[in-house]
Protein backbone atom coordinates (compact mmCIF):
# COMPACT_ATOMS: atom_id res chain seq x y z
CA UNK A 1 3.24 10.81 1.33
CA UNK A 2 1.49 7.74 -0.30
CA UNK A 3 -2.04 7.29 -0.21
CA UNK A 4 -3.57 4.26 0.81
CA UNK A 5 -7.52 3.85 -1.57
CA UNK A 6 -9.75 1.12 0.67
CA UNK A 7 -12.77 -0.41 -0.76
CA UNK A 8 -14.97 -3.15 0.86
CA UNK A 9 -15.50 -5.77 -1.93
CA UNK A 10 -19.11 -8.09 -2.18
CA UNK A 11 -17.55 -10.75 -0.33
CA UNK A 12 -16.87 -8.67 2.62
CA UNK A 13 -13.24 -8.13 2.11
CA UNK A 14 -11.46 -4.84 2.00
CA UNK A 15 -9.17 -4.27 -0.29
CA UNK A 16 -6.37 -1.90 0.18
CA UNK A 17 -4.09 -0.39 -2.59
CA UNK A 18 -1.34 2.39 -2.76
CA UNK A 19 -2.32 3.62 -6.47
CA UNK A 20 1.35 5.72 -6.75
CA UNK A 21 2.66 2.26 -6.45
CA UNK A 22 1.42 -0.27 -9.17
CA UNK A 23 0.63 -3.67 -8.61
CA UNK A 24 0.54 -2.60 -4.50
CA UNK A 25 -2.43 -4.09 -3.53
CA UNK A 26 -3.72 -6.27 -0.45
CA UNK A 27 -6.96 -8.05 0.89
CA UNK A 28 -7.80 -8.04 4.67
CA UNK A 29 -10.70 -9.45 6.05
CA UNK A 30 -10.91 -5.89 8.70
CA UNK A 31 -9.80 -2.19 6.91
CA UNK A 32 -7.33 -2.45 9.74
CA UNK A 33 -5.51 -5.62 8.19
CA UNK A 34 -6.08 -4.84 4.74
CA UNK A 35 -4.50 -1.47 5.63
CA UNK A 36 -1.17 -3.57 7.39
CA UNK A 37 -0.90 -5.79 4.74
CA UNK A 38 -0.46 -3.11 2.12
CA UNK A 39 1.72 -0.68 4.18
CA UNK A 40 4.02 -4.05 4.54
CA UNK A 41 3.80 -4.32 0.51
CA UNK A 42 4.64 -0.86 -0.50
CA UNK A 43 7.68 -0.84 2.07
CA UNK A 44 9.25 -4.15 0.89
CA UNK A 45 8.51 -2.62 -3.03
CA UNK A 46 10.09 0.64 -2.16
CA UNK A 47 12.91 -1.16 -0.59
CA UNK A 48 13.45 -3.08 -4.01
CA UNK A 49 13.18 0.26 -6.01
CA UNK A 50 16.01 1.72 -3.33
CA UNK A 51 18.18 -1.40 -3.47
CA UNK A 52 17.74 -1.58 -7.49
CA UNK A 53 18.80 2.48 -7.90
CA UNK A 54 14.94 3.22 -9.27
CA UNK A 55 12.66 6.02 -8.41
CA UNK A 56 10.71 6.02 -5.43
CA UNK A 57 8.52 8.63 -3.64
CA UNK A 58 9.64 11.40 -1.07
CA UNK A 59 10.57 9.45 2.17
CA UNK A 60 9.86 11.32 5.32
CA UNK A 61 6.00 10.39 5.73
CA UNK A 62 5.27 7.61 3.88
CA UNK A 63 1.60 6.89 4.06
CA UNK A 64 -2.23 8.57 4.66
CA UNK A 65 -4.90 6.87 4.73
CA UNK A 66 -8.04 7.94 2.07
């Protein structure tokens, strides 16, 4: 399972980022979207790391949110 780490930035964004996953971040202007937008991320990088024979995290459950 992956964890998803939300913070709410100055601006009033939130920020969403799956730490286990580098570079997997995303900015939503709701936690809910921010939260989408990253979930969407980490699947399309864990795809890549599948199609390109790299590592990649257990499978069956995916994410949690923190």
């Amino acid at each position: 399972m992956l964890t998803i780490e939300i913070d709410q930035e100055l601006d009033g964004r939130f920020i969403a980022e799956v730490p286990a996953l580098p570079g997997v971040m995303a900015y939503g202007t709701t936690r809910d979207e921010a939260v989408a937008k990253v979930e969407a991320l980490a699947l399309r990088t864990l795809a890549d790391r599948l199609e390109h024979g790299e590592p990649t995290p257990d499978l069956p459950q995916i994410f949690t949110a923190a």
